[in-house]
C-alpha atoms as a PDB file:
ATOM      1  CA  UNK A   1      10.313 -29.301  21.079  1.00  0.00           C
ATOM      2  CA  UNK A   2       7.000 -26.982  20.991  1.00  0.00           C
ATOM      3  CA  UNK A   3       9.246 -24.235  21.904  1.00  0.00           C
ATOM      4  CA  UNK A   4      11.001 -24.690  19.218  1.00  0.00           C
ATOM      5  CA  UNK A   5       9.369 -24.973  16.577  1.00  0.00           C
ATOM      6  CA  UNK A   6       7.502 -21.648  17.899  1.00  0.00           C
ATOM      7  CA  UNK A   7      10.764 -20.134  17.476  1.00  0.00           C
ATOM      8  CA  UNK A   8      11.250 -21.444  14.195  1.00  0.00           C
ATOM      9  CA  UNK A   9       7.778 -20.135  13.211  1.00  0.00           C
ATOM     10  CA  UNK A  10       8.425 -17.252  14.773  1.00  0.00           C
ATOM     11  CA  UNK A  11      11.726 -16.873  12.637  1.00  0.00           C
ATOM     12  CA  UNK A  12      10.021 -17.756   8.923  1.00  0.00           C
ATOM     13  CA  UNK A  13       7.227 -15.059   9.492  1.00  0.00           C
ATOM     14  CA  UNK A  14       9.702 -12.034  10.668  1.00  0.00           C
ATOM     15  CA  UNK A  15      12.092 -13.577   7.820  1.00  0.00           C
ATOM     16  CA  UNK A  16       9.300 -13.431   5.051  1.00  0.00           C
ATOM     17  CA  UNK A  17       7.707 -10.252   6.056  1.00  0.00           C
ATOM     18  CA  UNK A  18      10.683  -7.729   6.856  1.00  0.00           C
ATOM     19  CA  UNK A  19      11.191  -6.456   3.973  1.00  0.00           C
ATOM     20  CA  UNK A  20       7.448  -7.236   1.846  1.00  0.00           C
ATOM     21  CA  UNK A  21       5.836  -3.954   2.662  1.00  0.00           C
ATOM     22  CA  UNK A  22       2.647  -5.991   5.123  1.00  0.00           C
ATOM     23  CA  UNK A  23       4.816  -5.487   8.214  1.00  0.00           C
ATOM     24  CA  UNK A  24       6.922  -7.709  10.392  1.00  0.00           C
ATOM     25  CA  UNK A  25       6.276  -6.429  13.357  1.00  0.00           C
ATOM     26  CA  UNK A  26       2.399  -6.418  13.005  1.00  0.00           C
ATOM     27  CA  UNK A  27       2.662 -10.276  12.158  1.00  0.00           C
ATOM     28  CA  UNK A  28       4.952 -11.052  14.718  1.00  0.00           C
ATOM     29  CA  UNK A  29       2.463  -9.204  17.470  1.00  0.00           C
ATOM     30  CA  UNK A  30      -0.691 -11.064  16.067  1.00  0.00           C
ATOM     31  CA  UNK A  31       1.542 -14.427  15.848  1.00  0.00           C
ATOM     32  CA  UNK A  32       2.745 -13.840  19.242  1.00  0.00           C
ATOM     33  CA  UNK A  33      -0.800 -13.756  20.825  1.00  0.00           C
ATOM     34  CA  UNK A  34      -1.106 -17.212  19.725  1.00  0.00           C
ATOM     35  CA  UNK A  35       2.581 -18.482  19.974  1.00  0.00           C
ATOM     36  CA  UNK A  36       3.022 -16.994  23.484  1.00  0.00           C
ATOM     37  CA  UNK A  37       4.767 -14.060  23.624  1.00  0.00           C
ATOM     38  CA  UNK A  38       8.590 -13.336  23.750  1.00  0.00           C
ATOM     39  CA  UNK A  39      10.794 -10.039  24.605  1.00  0.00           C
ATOM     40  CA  UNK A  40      11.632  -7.036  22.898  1.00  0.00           C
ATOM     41  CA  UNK A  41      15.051  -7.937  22.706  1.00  0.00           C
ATOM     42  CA  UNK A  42      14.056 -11.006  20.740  1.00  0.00           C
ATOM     43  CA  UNK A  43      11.670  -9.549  18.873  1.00  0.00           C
ATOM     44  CA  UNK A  44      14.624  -6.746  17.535  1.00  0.00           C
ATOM     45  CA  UNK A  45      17.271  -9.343  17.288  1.00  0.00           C
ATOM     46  CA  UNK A  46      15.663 -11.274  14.863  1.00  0.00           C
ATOM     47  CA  UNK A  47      14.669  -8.583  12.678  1.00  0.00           C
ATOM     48  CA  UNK A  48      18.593  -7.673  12.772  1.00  0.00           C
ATOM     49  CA  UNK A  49      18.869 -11.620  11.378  1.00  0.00           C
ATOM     50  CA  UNK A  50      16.508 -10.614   8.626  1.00  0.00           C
ATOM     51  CA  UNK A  51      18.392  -7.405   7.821  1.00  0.00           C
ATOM     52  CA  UNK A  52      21.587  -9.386   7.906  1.00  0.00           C
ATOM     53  CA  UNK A  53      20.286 -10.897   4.851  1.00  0.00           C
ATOM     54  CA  UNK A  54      20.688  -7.451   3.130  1.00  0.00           C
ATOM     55  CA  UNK A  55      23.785  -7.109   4.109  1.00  0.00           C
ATOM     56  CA  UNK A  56      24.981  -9.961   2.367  1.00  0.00           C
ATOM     57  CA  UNK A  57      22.645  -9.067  -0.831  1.00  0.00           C
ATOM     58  CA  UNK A  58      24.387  -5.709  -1.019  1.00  0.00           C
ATOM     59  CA  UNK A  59      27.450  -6.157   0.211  1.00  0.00           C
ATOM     60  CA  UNK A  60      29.241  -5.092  -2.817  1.00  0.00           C
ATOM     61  CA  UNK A  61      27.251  -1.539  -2.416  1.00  0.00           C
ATOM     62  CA  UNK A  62      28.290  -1.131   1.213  1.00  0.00           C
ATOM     63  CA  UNK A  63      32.251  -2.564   0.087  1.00  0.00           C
ATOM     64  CA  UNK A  64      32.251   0.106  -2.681  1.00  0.00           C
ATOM     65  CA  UNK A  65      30.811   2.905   0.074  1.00  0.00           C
ATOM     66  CA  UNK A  66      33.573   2.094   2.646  1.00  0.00           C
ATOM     67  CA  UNK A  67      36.770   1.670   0.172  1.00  0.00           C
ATOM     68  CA  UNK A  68      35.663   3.487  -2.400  1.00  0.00           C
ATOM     69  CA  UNK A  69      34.650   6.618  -0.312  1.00  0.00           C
ATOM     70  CA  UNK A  70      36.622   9.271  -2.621  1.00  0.00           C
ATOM     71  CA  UNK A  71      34.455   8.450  -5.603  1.00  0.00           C
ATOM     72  CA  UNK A  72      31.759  11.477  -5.162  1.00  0.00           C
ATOM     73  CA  UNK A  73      28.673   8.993  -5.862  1.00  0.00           C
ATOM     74  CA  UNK A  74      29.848   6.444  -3.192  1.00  0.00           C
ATOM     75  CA  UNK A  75      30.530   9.825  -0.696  1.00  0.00           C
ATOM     76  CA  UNK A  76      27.209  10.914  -1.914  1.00  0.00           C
ATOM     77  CA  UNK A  77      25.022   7.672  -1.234  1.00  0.00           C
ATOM     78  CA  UNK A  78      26.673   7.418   2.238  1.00  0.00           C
ATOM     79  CA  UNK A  79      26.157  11.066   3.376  1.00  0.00           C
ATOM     80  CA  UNK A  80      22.479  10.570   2.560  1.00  0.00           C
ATOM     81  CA  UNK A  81      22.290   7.002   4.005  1.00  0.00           C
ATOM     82  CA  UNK A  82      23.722   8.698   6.976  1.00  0.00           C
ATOM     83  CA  UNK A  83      21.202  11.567   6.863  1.00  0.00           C
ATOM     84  CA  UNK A  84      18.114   9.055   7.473  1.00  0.00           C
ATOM     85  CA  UNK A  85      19.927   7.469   9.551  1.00  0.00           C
ATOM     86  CA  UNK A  86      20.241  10.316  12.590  1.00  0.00           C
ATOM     87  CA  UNK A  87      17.166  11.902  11.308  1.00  0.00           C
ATOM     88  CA  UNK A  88      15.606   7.869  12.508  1.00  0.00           C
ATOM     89  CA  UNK A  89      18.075   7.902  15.915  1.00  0.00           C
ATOM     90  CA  UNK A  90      16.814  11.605  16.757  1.00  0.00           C
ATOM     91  CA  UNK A  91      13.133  11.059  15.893  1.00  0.00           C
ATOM     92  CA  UNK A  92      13.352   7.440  17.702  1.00  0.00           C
ATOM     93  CA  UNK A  93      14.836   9.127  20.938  1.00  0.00           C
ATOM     94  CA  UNK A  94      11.818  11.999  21.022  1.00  0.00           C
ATOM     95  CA  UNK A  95       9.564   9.172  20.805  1.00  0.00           C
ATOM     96  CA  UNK A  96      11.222   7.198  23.156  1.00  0.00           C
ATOM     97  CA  UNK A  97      11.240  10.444  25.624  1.00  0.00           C
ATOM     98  CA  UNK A  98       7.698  11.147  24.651  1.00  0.00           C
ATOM     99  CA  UNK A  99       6.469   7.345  25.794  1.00  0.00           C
ATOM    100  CA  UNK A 100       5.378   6.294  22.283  1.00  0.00           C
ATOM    101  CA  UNK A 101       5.993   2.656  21.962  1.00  0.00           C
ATOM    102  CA  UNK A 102       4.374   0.108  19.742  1.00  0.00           C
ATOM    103  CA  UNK A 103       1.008  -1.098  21.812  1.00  0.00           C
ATOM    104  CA  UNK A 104       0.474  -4.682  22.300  1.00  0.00           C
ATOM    105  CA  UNK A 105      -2.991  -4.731  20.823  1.00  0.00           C
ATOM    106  CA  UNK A 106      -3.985  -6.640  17.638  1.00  0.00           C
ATOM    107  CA  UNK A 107      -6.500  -3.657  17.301  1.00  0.00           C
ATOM    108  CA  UNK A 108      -4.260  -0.968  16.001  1.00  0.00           C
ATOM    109  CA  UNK A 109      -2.350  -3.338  13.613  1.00  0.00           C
ATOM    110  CA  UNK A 110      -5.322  -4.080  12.049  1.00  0.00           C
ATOM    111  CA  UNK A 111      -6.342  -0.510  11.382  1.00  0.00           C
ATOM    112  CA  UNK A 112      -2.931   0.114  10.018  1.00  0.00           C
ATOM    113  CA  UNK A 113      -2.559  -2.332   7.627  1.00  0.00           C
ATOM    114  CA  UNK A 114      -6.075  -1.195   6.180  1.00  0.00           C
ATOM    115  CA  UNK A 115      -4.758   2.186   5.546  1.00  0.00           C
ATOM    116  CA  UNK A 116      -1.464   1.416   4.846  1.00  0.00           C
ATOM    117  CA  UNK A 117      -3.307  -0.713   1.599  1.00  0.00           C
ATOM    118  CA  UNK A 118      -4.854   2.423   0.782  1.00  0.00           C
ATOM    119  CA  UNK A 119      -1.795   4.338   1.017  1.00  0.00           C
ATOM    120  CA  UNK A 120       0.170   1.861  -1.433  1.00  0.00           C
ATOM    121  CA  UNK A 121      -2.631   2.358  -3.625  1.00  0.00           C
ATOM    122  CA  UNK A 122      -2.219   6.266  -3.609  1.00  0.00           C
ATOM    123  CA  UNK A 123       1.608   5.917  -4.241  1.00  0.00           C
ATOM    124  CA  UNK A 124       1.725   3.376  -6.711  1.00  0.00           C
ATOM    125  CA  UNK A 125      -0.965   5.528  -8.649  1.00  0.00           C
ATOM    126  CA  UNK A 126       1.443   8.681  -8.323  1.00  0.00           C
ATOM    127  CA  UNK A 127       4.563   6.952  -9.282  1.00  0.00           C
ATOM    128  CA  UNK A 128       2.418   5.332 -11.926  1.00  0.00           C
ATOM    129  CA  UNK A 129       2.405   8.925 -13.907  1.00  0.00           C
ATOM    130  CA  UNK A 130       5.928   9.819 -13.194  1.00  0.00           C
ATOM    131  CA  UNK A 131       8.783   8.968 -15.190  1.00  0.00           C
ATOM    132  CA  UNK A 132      10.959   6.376 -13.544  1.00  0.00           C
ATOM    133  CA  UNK A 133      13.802   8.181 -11.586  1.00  0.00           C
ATOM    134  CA  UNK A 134      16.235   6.205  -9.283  1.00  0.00           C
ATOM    135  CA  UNK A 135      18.188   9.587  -8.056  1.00  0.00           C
ATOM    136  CA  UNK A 136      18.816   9.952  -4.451  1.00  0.00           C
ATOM    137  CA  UNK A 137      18.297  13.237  -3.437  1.00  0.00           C
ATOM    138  CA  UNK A 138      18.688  15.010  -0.016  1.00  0.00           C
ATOM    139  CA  UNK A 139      14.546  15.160  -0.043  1.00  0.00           C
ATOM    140  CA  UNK A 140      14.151  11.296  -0.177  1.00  0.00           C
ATOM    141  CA  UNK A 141      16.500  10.746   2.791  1.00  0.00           C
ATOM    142  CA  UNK A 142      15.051  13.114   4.516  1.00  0.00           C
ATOM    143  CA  UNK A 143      11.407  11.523   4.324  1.00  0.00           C
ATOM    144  CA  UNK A 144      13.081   7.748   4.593  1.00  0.00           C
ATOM    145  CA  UNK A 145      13.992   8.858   8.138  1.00  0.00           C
ATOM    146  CA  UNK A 146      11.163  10.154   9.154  1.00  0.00           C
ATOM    147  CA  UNK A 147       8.862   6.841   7.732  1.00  0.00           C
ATOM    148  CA  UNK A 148      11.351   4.634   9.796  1.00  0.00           C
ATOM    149  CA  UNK A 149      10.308   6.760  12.820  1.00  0.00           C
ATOM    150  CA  UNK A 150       6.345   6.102  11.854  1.00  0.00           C
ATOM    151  CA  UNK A 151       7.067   3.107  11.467  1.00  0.00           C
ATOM    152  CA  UNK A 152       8.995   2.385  15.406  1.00  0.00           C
ATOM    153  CA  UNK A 153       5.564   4.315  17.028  1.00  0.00           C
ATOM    154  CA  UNK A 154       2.767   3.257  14.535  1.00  0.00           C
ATOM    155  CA  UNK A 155       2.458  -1.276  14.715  1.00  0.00           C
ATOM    156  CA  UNK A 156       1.244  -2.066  11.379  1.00  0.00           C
ATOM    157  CA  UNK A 157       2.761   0.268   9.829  1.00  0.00           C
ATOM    158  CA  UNK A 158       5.835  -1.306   8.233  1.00  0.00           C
ATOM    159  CA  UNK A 159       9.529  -0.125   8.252  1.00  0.00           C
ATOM    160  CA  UNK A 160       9.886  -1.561   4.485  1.00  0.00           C
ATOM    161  CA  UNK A 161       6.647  -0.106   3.374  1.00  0.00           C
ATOM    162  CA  UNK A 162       7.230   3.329   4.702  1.00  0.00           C
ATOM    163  CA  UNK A 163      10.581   4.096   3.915  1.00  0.00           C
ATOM    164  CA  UNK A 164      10.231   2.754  -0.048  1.00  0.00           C
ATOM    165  CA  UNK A 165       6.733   4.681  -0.228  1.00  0.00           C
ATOM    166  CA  UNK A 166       8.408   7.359   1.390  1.00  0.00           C
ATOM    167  CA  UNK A 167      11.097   7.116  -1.325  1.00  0.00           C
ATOM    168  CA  UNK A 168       8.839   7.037  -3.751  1.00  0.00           C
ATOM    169  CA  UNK A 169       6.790  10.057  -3.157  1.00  0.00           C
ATOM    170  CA  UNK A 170      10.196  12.357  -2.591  1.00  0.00           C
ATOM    171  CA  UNK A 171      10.713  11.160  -6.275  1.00  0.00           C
ATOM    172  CA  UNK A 172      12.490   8.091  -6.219  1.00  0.00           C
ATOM    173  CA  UNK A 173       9.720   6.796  -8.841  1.00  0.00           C
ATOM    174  CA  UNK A 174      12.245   3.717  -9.616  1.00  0.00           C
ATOM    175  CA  UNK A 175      10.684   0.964  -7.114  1.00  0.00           C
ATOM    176  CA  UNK A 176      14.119  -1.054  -7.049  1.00  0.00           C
ATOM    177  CA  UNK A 177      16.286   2.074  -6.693  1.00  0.00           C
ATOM    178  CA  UNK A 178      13.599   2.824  -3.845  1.00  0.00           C
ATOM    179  CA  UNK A 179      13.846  -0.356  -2.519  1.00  0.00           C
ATOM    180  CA  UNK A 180      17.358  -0.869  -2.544  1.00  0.00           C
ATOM    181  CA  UNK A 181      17.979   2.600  -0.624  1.00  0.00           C
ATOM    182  CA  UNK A 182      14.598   1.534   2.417  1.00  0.00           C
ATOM    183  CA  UNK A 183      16.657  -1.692   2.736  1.00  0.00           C
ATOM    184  CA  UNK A 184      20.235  -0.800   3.137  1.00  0.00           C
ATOM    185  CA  UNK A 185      19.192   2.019   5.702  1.00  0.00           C
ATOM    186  CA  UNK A 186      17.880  -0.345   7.466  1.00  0.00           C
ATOM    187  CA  UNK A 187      21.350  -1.743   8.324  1.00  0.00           C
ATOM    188  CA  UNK A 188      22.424   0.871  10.644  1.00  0.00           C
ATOM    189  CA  UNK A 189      19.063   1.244  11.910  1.00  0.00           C
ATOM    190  CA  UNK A 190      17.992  -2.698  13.331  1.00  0.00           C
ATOM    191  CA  UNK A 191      21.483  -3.101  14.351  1.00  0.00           C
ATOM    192  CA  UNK A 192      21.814  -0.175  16.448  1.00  0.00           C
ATOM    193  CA  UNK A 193      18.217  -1.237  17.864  1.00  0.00           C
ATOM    194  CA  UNK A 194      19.452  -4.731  18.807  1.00  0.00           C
ATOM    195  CA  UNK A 195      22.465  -2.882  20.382  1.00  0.00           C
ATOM    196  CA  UNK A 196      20.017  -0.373  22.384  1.00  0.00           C
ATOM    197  CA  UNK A 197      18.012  -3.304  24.356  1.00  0.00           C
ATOM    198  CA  UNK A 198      20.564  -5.331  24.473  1.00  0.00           C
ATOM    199  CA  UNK A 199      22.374  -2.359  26.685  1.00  0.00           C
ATOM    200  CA  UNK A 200      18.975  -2.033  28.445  1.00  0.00           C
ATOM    201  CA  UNK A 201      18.933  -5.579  29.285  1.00  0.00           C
ATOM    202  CA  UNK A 202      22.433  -5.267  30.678  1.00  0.00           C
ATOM    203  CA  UNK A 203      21.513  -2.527  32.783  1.00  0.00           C
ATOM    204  CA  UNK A 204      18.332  -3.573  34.061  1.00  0.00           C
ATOM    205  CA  UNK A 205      20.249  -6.662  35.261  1.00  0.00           C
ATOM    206  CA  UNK A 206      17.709  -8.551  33.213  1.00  0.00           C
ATOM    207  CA  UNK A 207      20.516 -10.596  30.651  1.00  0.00           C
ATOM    208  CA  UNK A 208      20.243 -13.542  32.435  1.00  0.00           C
ATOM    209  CA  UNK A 209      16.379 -13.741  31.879  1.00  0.00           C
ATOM    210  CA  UNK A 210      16.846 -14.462  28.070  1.00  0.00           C
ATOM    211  CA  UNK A 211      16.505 -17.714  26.092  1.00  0.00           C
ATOM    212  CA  UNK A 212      19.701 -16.921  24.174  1.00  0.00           C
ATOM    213  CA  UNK A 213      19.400 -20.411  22.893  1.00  0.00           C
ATOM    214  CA  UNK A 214      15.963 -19.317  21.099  1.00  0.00           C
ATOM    215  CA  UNK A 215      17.390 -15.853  20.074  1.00  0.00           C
ATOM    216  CA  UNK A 216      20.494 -17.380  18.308  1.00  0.00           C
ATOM    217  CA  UNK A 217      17.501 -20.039  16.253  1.00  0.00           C
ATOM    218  CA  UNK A 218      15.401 -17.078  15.740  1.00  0.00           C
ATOM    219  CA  UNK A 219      18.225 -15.105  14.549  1.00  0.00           C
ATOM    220  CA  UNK A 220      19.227 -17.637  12.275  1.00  0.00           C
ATOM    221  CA  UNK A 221      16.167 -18.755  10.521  1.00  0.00           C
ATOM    222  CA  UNK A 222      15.164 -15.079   9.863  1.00  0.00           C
ATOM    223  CA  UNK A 223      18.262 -14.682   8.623  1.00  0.00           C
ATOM    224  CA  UNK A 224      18.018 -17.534   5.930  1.00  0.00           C
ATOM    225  CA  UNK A 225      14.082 -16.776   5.301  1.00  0.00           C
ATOM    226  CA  UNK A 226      14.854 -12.769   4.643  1.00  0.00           C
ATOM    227  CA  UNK A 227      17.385 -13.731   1.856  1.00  0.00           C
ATOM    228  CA  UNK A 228      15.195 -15.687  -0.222  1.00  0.00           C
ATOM    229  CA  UNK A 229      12.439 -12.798   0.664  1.00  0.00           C
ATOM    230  CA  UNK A 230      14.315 -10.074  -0.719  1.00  0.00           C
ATOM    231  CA  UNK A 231      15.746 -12.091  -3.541  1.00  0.00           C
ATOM    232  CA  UNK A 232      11.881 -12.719  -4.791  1.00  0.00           C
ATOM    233  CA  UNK A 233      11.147  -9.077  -4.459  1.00  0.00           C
ATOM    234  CA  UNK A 234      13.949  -7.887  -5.943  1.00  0.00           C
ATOM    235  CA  UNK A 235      13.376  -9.817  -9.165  1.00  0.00           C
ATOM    236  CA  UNK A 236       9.074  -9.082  -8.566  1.00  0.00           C
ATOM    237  CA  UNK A 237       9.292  -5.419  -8.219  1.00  0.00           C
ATOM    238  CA  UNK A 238      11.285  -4.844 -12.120  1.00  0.00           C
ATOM    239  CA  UNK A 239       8.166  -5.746 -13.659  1.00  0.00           C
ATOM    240  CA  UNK A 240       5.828  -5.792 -10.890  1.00  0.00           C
ATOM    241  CA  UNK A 241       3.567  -3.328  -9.066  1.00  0.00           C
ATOM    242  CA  UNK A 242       3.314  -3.024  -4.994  1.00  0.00           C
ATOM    243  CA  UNK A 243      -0.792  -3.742  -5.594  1.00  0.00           C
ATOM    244  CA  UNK A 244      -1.059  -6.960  -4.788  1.00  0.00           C
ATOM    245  CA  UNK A 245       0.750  -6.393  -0.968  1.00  0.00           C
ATOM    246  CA  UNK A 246      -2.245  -3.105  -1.072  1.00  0.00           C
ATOM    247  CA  UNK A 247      -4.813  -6.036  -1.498  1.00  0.00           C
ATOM    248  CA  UNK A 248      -3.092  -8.698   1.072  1.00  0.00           C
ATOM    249  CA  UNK A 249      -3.195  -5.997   4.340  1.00  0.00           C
ATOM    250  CA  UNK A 250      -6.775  -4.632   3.777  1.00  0.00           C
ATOM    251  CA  UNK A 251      -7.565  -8.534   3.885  1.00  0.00           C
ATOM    252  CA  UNK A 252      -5.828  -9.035   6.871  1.00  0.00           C
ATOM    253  CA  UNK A 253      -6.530  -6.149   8.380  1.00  0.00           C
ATOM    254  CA  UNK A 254     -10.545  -6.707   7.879  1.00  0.00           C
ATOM    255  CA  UNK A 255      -9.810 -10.206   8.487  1.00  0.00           C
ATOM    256  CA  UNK A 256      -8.838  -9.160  12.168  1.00  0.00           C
ATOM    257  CA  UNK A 257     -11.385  -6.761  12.728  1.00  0.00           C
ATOM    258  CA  UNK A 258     -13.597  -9.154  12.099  1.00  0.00           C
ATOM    259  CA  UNK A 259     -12.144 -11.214  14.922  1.00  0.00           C
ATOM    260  CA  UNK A 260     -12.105  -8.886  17.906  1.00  0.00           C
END
């Protein structure tokens, strides 16, 4: 029953903090030195639950892409979705050759989430004097791809965080048309991770040594808890400012600092 409910836990905090720009994978490393930790497959799989959610949020975007194809904004959107996307599968396999992985030390994570407070501050006071523009341009891919390759290397960081400030500071000013474009690249992105260790495991001989029983709960409950994340922030970020998530990490991050 403990093991459960760690699970569950384990589930609401990668669920909640996927797609809020304070990083899932930071709070899943400092939850896991408490909770016991679990494997990278695990870890992956249920942020793939999470972006599942956005899947179902957008799935009339994605339809439209697919069926729709010969309309030139649908092509458009999808040539530039696919853009990040190998930029993120080239830059991820460099880093992957190069031996940068995310370390397992609460340390860094802390230090990131300081400065990626400060950074949200510097964007949101750029986009601040800009003129909201939700265009998707060949620039904001571009940068989108490279943030969600920061954001594999750098824990702390934050894959949501990076790729809408990324967005943002190509020009994307509009924080839901920024938002909506960092969360829908994601798709490709967390699945085809899930699909990468999950081939590992399988090749390392290694399947058998996972608690698919806790992956398929995980899974789930991120799922369910990234829905009604993204649905908040959706509706938050028309009227709302990214300032208060800048305040949150350089708490947390001092917060740990202060620990170690």
């Amino acid at each position: 029953m403990e093991n459960l409910l760690q699970v569950i836990l384990l589930g609401i905090i990668e669920g909640i903090t996927e797609f809020l720009p304070i990083s899932s994978t930071g709070h899943l490393l400092i939850a896991q030195h408490w909770l016991g930790a679990r494997s990278d497959l695990f870890t992956i799989a249920i942020q793939a639950g999470a972006i599942l959610a956005v899947v179902v949020i957008y799935w009339q975007r994605l339809w439209d892409m697919t069926t729709r194809f010969a309309q030139p904004a649908n092509r458009d959107y999808l040539y530039k979705l696919t853009t990040a996307f190998m930029i993120t599968v080239v830059g991820g396999f460099i880093a992957k050759q190069m031996g940068l992985e995310l370390p397992d030390d609460v340390a860094p994570v802390a230090w990131a989430l300081i400065v990626g407070g400060l950074v949200i501050f510097v964007v949101e006071a750029y986009a601040g004097r800009q003129p909201p523009n939700d265009t998707l341009t060949w620039n904001v891919a571009f940068w989108v791809g490279i943030a969600q390759v920061i954001a594999a290397v750098f824990p702390g960081t934050s894959r949501s965080a990076a790729t809408i400030f990324a967005a943002m500071l190509a020009g994307m000013t509009s924080r839901p048309a920024a938002a909506e474009f960092a969360f829908i690249v994601g798709i490709p992105t967390m699945f085809a991770a899930t699909a990468y260790e999950l081939m590992a495991m399988y090749a390392d001989g290694k399947a058998g040594e996972e608690n698919w029983i806790d992956l398929g709960v995980g899974f789930v409950v991120s799922a369910i808890v990234a829905f009604i994340a993204v649905k908040w922030l959706l509706h938050y970020i028309q009227t709302h400012r990214f300032t208060p998530f800048a305040w949150y990490r350089l708490a947390l991050g001092a917060g740990l600092l202060t620990l170690l």
